[in-house]
C-alpha atoms as a PDB file:
ATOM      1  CA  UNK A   1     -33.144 -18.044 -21.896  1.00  0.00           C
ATOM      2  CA  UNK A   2     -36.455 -16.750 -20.407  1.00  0.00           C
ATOM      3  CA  UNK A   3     -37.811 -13.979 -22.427  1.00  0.00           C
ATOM      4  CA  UNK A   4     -37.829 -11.920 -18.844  1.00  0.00           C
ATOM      5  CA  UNK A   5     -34.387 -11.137 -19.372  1.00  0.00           C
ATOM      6  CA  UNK A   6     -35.152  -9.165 -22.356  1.00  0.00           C
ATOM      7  CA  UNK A   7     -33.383  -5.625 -21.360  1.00  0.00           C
ATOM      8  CA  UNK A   8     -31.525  -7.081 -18.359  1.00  0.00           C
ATOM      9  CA  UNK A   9     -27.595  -7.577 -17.665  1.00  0.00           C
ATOM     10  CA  UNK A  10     -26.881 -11.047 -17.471  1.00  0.00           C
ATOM     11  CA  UNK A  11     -23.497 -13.393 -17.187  1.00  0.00           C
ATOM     12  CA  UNK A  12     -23.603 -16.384 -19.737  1.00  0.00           C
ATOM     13  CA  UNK A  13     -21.522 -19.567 -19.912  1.00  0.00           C
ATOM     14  CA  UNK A  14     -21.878 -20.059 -23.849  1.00  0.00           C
ATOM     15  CA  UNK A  15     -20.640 -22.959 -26.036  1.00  0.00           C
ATOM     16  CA  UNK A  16     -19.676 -21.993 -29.716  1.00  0.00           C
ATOM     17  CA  UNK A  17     -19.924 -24.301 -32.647  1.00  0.00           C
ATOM     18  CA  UNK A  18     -16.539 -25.347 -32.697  1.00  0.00           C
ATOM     19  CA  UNK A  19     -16.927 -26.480 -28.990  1.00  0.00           C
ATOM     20  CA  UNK A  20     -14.893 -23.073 -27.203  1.00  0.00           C
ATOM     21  CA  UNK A  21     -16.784 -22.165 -24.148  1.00  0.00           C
ATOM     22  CA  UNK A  22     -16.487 -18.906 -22.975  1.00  0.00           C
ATOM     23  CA  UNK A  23     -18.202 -16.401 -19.828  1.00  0.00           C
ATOM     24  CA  UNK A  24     -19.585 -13.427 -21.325  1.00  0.00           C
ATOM     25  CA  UNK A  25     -21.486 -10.054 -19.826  1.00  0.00           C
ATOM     26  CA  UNK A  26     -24.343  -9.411 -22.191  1.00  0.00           C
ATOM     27  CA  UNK A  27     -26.935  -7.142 -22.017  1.00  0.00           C
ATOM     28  CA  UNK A  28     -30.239  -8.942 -24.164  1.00  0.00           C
ATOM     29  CA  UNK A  29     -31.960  -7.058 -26.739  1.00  0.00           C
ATOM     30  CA  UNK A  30     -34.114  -9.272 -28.312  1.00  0.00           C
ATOM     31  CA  UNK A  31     -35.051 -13.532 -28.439  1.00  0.00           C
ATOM     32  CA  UNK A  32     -36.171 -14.742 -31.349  1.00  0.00           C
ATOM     33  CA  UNK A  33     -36.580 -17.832 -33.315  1.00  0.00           C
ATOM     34  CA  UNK A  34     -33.855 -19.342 -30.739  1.00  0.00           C
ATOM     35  CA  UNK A  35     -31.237 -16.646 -31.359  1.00  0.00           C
ATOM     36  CA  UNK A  36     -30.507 -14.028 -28.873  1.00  0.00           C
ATOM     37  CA  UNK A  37     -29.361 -10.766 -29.629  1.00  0.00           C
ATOM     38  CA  UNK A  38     -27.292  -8.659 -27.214  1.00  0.00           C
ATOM     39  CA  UNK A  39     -24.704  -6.655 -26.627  1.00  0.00           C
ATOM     40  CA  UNK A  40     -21.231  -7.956 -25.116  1.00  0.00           C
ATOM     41  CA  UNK A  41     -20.294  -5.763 -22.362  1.00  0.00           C
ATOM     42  CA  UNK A  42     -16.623  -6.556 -22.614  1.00  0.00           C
ATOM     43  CA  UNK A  43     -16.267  -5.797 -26.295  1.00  0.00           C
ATOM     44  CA  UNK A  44     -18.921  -3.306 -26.489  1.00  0.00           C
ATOM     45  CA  UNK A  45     -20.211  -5.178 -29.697  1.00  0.00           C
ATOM     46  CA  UNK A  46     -23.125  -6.465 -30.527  1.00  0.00           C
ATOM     47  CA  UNK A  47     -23.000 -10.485 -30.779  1.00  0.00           C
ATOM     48  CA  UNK A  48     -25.767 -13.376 -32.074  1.00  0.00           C
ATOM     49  CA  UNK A  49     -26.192 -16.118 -29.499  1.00  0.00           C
ATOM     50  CA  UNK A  50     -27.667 -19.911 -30.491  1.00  0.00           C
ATOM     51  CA  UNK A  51     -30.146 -20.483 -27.684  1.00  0.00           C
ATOM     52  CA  UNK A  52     -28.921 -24.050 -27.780  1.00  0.00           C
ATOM     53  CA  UNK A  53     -25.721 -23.128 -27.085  1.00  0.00           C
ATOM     54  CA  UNK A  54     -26.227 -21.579 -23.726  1.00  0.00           C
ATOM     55  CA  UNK A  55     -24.820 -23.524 -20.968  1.00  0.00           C
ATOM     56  CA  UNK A  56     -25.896 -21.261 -17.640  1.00  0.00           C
ATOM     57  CA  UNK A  57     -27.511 -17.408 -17.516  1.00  0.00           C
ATOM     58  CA  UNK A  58     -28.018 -15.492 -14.455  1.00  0.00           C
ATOM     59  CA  UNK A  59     -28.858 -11.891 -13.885  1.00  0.00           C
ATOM     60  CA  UNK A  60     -26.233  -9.356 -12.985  1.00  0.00           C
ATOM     61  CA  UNK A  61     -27.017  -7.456  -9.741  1.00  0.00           C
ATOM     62  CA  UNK A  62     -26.610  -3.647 -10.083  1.00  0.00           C
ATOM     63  CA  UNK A  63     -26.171  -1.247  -7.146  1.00  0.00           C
ATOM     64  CA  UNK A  64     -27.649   2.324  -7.478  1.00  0.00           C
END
């Protein structure tokens, strides 16, 4: 994931460990070291991403 995303909304298609693949709204806080830190929109959490495990990332448009 580009470091210019750092602060942005953005939809993910992620791939877990165990091989799940899920779409996810995150909102990225920080990328380091290949982790990515951000908080899931859905959940309201905050959640670790392995940069290796990101399938596709796009920006979220927001209208204001």
């Amino acid at each position: 994931m580009p470091v210019k995303y750092l602060g942005w909304l953005v939809e993910i298609i992620y791939e877990d460990q165990s091989g799940k693949i899920t779409k996810r709204r995150i909102q990225v806080k920080s990328i380091r070291s290949g982790m990515i830190r951000a908080d899931d929109l859905l959940s309201g959490k905050p959640r670790m991403f392995r940069e290796s495990g990101l399938l596709a990332c796009r920006p979220i448009r927001t209208t204001a």
